[in-house]
Protein backbone atom coordinates (compact mmCIF):
# COMPACT_ATOMS: atom_id res chain seq x y z
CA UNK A 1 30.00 -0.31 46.87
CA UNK A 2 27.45 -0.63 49.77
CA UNK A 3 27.11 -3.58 52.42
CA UNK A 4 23.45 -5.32 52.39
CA UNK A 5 22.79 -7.39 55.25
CA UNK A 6 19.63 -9.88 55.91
CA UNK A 7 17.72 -10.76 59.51
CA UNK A 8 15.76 -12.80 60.92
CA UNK A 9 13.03 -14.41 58.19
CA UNK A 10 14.65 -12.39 55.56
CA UNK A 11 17.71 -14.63 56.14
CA UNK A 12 16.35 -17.40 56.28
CA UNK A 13 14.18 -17.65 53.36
CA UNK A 14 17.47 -15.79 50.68
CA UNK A 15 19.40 -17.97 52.30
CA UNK A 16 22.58 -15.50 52.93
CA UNK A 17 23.17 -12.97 55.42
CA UNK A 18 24.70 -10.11 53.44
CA UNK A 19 26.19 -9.59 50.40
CA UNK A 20 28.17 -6.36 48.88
CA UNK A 21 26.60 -4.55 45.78
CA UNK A 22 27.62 -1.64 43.56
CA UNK A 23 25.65 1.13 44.56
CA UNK A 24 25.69 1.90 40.26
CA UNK A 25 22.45 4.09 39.66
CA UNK A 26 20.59 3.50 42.37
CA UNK A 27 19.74 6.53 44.66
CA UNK A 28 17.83 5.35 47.31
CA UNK A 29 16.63 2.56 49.48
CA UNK A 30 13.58 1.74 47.87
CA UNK A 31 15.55 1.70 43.74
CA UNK A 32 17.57 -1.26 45.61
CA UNK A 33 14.71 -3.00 47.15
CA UNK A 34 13.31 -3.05 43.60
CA UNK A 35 16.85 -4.13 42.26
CA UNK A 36 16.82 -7.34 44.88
CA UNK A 37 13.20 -7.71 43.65
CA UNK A 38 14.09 -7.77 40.04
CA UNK A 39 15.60 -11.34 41.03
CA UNK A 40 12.66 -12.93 41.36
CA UNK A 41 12.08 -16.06 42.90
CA UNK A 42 12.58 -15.85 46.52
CA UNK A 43 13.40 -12.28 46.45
CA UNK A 44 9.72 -11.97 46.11
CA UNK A 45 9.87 -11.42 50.16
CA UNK A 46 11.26 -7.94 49.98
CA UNK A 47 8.12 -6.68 48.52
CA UNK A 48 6.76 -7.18 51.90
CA UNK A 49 4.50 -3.72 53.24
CA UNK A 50 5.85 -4.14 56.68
CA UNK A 51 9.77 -4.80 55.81
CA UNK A 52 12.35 -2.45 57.81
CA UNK A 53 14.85 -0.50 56.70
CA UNK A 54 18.54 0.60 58.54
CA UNK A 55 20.69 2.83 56.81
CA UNK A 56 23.85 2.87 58.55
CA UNK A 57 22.69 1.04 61.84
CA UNK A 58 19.67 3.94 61.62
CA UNK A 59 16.22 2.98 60.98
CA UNK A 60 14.79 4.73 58.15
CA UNK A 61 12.35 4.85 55.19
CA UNK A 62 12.16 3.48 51.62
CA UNK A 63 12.82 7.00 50.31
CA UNK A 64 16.12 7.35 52.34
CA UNK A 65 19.40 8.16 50.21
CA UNK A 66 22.23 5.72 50.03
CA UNK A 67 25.73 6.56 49.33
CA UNK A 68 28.55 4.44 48.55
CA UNK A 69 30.29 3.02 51.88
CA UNK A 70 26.77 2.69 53.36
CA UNK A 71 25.75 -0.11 55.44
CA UNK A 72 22.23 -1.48 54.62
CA UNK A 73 19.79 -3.48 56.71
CA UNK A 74 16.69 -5.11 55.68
CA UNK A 75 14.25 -6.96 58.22
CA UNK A 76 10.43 -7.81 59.24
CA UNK A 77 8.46 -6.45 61.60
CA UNK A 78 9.21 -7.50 65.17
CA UNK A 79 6.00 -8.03 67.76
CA UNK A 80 6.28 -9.04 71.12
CA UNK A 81 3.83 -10.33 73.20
């Protein structure tokens, strides 16, 4: 089981925060990105080329390993000005 949690615009437009998903056959960040994809609909906004990734409150790639246990994060890009 793994913990997936939504912020900021990615939030708002699933409409939930976080949700908890078995980890099942998929190996790495970018297999589950593809898995929320597979959705459709509003999911749509994962495909996003500038979306961030945390693995365990640790910023990391698409092609980062998860494990069961881990503690997934999933938000935009943040500017400031």
């Amino acid at each position: 089981m793994i913990r997936v949690q939504y912020f900021a615009r990615y939030r708002e437009v699933l409409g939930i925060d976080g949700e908890q998903l078995q980890r099942a056959a998929l190996s790495n960040l970018e297999q589950l990105r593809e898995h929320l994809q597979s959705r459709g609909g509003v999911w749509q906004v994962l495909a996003e080329q500038n979306l961030m990734c945390a693995r365990n409150q640790e910023l990391c790639s698409l092609d980062t390993e998860i494990a069961d246990g881990d503690e997934i994060a999933f938000f935009p890009t943040v500017t400031g000005g």
